[in-house]
Protein backbone atom coordinates (compact mmCIF):
# COMPACT_ATOMS: atom_id res chain seq x y z
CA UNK A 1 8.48 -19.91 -23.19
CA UNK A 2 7.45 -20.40 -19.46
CA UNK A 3 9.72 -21.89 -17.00
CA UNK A 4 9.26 -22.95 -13.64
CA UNK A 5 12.00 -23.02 -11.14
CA UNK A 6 11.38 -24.89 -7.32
CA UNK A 7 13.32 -24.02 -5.04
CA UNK A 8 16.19 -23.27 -7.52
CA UNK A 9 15.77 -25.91 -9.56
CA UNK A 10 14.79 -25.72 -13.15
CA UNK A 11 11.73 -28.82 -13.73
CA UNK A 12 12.52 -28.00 -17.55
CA UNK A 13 15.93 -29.49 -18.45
CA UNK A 14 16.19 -32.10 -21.28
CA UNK A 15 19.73 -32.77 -20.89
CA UNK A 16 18.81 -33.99 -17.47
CA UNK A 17 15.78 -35.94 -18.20
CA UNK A 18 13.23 -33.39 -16.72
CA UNK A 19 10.75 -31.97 -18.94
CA UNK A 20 8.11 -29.09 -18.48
CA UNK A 21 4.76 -30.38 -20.37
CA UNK A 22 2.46 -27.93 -22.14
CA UNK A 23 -0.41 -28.97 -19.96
CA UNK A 24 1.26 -26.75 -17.51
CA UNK A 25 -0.82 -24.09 -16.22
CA UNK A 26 0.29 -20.49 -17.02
CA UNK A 27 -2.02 -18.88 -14.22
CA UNK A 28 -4.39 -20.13 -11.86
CA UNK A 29 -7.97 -18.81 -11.86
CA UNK A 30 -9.05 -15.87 -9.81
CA UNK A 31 -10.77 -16.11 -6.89
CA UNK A 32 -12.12 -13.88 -4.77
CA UNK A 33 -13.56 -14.53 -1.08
CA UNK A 34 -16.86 -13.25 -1.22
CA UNK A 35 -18.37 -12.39 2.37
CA UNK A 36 -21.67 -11.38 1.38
CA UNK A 37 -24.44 -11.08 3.73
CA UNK A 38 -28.18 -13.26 3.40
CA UNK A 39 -30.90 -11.86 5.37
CA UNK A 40 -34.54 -14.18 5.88
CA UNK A 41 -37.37 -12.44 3.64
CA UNK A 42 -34.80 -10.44 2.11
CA UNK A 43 -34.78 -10.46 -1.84
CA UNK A 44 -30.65 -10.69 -3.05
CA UNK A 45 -27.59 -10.30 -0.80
CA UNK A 46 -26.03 -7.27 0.94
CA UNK A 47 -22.85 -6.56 -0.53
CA UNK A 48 -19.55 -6.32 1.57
CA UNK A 49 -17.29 -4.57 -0.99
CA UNK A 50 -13.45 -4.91 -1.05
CA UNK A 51 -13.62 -8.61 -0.91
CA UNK A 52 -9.80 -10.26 -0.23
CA UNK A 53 -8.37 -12.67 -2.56
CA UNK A 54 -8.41 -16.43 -1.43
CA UNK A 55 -5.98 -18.79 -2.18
CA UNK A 56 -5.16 -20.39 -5.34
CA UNK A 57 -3.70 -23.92 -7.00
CA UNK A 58 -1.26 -24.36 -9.58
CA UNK A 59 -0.57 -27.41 -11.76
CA UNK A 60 2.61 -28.69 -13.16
CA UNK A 61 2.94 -31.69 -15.47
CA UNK A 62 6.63 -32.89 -15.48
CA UNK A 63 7.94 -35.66 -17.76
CA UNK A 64 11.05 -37.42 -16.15
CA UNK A 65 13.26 -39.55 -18.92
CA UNK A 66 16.14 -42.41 -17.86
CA UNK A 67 16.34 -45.62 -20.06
CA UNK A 68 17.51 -47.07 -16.47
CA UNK A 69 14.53 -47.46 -13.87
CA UNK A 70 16.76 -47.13 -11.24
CA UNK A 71 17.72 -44.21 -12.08
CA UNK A 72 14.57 -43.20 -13.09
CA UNK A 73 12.94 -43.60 -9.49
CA UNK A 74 16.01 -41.54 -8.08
CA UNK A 75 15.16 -38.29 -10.48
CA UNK A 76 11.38 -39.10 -8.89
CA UNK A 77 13.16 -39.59 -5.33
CA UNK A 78 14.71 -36.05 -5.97
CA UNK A 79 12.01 -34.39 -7.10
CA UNK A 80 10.07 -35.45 -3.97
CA UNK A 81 12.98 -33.89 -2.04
CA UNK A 82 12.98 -30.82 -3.71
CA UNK A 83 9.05 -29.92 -3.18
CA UNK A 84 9.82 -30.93 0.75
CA UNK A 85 7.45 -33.72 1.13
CA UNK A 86 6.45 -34.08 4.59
CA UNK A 87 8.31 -31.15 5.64
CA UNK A 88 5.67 -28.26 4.83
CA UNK A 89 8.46 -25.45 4.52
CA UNK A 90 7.68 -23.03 2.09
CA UNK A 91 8.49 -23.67 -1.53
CA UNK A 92 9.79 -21.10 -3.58
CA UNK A 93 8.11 -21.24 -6.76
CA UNK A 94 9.36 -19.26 -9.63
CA UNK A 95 7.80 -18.42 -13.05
CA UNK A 96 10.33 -17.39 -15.38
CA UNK A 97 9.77 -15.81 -19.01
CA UNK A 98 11.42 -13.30 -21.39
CA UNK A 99 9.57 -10.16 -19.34
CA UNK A 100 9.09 -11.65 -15.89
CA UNK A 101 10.40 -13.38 -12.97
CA UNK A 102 7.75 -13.93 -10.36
CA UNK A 103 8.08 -15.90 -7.12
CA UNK A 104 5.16 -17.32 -4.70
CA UNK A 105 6.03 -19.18 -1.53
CA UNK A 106 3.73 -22.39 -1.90
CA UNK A 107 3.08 -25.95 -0.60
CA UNK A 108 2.69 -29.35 -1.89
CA UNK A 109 -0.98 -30.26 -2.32
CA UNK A 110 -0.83 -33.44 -4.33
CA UNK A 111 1.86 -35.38 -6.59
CA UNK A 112 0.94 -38.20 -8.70
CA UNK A 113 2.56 -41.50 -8.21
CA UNK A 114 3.71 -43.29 -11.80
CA UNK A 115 4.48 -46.39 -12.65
CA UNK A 116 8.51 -46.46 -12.88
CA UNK A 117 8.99 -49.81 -14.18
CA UNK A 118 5.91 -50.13 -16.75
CA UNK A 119 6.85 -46.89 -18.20
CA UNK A 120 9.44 -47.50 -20.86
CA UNK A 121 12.17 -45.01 -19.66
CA UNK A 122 9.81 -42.10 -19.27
CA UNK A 123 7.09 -41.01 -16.75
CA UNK A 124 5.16 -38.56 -16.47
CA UNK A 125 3.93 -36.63 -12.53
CA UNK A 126 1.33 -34.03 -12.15
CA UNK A 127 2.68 -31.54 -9.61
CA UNK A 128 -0.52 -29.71 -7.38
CA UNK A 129 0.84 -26.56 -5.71
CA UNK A 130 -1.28 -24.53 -3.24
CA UNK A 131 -0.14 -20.71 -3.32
CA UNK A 132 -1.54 -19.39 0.15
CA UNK A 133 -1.02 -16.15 -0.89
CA UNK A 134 -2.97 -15.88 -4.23
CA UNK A 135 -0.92 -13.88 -5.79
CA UNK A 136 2.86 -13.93 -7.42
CA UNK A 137 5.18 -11.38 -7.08
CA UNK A 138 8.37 -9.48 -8.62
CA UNK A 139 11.84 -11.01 -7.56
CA UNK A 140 13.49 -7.18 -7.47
CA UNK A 141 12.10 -5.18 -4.90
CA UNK A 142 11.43 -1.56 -5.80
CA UNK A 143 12.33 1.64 -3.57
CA UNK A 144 10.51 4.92 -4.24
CA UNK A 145 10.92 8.34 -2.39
CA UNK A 146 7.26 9.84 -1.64
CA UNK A 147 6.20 13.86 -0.51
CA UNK A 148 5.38 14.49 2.91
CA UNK A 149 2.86 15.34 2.81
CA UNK A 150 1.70 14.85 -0.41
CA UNK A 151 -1.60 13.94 -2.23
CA UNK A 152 -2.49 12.33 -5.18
CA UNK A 153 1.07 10.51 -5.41
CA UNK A 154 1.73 7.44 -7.21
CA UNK A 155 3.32 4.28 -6.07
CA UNK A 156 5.32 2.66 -9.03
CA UNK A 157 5.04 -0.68 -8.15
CA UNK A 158 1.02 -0.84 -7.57
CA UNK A 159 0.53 1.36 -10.61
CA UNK A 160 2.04 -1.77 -12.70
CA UNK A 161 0.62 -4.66 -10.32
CA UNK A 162 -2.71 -6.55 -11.32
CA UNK A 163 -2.84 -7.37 -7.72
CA UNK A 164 -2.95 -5.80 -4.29
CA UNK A 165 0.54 -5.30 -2.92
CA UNK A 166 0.15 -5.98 1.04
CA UNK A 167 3.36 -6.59 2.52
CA UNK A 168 4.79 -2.97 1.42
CA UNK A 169 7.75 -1.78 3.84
CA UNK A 170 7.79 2.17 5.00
CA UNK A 171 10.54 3.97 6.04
CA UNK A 172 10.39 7.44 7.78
CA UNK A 173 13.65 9.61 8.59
CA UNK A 174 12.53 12.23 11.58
CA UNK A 175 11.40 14.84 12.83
CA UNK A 176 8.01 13.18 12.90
CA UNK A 177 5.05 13.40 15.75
CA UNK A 178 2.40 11.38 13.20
CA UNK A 179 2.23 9.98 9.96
CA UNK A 180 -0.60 8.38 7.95
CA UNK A 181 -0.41 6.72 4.35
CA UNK A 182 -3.97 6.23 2.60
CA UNK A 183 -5.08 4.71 -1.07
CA UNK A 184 -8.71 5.99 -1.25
CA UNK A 185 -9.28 3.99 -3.97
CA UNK A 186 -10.46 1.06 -1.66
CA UNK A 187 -9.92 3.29 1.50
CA UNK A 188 -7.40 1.08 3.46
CA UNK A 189 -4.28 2.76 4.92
CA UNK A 190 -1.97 2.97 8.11
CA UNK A 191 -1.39 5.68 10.82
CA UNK A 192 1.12 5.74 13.49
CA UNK A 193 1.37 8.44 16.27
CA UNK A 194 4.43 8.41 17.90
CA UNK A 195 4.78 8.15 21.86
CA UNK A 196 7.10 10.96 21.76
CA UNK A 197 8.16 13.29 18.91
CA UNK A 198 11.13 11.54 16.64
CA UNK A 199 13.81 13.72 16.44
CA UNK A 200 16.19 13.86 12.96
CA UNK A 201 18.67 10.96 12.21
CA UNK A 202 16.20 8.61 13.75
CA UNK A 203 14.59 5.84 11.55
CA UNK A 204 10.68 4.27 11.81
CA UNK A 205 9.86 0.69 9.88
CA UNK A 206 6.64 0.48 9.08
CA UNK A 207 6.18 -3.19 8.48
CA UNK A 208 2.17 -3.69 7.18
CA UNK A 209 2.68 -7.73 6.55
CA UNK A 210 3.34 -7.97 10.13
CA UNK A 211 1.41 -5.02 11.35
CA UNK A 212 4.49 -4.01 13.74
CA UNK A 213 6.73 -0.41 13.30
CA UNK A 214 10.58 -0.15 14.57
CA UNK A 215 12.48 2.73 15.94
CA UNK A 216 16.47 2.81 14.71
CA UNK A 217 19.18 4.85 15.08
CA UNK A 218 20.28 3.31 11.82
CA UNK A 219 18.61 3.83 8.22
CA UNK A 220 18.94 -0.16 7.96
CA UNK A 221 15.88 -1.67 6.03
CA UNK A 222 16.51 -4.53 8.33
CA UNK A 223 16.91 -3.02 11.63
CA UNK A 224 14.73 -3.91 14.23
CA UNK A 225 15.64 -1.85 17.74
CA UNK A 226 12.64 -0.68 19.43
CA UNK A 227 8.98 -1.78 18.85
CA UNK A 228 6.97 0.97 18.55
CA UNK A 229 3.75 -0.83 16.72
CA UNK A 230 1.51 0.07 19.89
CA UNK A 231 1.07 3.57 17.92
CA UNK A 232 0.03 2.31 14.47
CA UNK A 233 -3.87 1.84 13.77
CA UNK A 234 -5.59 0.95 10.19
CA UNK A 235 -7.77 3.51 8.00
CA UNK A 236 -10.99 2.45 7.20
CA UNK A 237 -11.15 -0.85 5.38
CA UNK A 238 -7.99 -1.97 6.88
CA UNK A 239 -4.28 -2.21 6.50
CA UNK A 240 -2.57 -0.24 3.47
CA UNK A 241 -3.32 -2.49 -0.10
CA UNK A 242 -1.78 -0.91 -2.73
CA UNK A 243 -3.66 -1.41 -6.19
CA UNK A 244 -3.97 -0.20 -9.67
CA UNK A 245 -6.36 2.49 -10.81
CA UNK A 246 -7.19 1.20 -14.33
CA UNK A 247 -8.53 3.71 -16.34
CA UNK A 248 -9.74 4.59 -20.51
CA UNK A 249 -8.40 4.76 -22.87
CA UNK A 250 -6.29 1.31 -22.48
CA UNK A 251 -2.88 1.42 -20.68
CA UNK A 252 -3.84 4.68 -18.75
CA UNK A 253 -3.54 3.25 -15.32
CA UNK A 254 -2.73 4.85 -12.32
CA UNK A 255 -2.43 4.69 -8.39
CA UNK A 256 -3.41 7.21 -5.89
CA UNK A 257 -1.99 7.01 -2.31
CA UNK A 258 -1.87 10.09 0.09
CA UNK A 259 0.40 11.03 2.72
CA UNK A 260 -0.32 13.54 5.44
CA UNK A 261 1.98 14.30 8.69
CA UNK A 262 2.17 16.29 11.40
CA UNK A 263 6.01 17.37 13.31
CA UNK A 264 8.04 17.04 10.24
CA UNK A 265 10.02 19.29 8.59
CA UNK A 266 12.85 19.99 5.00
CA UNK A 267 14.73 17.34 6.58
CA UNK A 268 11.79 13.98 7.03
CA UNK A 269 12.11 11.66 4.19
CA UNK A 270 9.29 8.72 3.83
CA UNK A 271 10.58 5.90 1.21
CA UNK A 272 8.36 2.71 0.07
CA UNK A 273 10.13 -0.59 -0.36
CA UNK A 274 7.69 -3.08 -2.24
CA UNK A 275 7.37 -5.57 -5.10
CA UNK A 276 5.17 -5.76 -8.47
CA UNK A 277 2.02 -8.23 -7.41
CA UNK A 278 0.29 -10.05 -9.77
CA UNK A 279 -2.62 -12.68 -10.01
């Protein structure tokens, strides 16, 4: 069974008098945004490959119960509340099953108005969510140690996503002059040359959600001492996406991401923080 959480709370609890309705959508559909090119006189389109995902909708239907319509309208009042109507804070949406437990920060697009007094102790709302993002992702974030340098490595979390992961965190433990990470499957990937050599026991963020890199003295994920992002340029199709390298016979996927450095030595360490993304 499929559950939906917002903002903590469960919309599928009986004893309560909410209900989850099977007309509940499980996924949205995908949608890519393509950017292709139309020339005058010219027969088809030109392709721009690598086209980014655009955002999606999600529907709930939610039945609330109460024999008193008082009471009724204050479940509806409450649910209003919880989905921040006229606030336009991000909801935390959660999709809960047996295997997963996915998140996406969304908005309210719509909510249905029903009838609380013509409805004979139950109502039902149609919930329209708009998931700027497009994607849902894994509540535990994952940590994995890569080679540097190294080719032909493998990144965990992308190898078991069915979406790009974009918002991966990188962490780099000196010496270090530069470092670069690369997926040549779509050929998108960071660099970032360092003003001055990093010496040992000295930490680089690489944040590539916000496009910025840190310089600690601590190996805090969270630390954020000295900006240092003025060094860090994109490889060729743009900021680092990791994805999944499907391949035959079924379930042989993969992910290929290469790391190459220069002023390291025995002692640099480069970890990935990120989550499983999904569509």
């Amino acid at each position: 069974m499929i559950n939906y959480t917002v903002n903590g709370f469960s919309l599928h609890q009986p004893e309560l008098g909410f209900l989850l309705m099977e007309q509940t959508e499980y996924a949205s559909s995908i949608a890519p945004r393509r950017v292709n090119i139309t020339v005058p006189m010219m027969h088809g389109e030109i392709p721009s490959w690598n086209d980014p995902l655009d955002t999606t909708e999600i529907l709930l239907q939610v039945r609330i119960k109460d024999g008193d319509p008082a009471e009724l309208e204050n479940k509806w009042n409450y649910l209003q509340a919880m989905l921040g109507v006229g606030q336009n804070n991000p909801i935390v949406l959660r999709r809960e099953n047996e295997k997963h437990n996915l998140f996406a920060h969304v908005q309210l697009q719509t909510m249905s108005q029903p009838d609380f007094y013509c409805a004979a102790g139950m109502v039902t709302t149609v919930i329209m969510l708009h998931n700027p993002s497009g994607r849902w992702q894994a509540v535990a974030e994952e940590d994995q140690t890569m080679v540097v340098p190294g080719a032909q490595q493998e990144v965990v979390t992308a190898r078991y996503s069915s979406a790009p992961i974009t918002d991966s965190l990188w962490r780099i433990r000196g010496p270090i002059s530069t470092i670069s990470v690369h997926n040549p499957w779509n050929d998108t990937g960071w660099e970032w040359r360092a003003p001055a050599a990093v010496p040992a026991d000295t930490w680089i963020i690489v944040d590539t959600r916000n496009y910025q890199v840190w310089r600690n003295t601590t190996d805090d994920w969270d630390a954020r001492e000295v900006d240092v992002s003025r060094g860090l340029m994109t490889i060729g199709n743009g900021m680092l996406a990791l994805t999944p390298v499907p391949g035959i016979p079924y379930g042989n996927t993969s992910n290929i991401t290469t790391v190459s450095a220069s002023g390291h030595s025995s002692a640099t360490e480069l970890i990935v923080r990120s989550r499983r993304t999904f569509l």
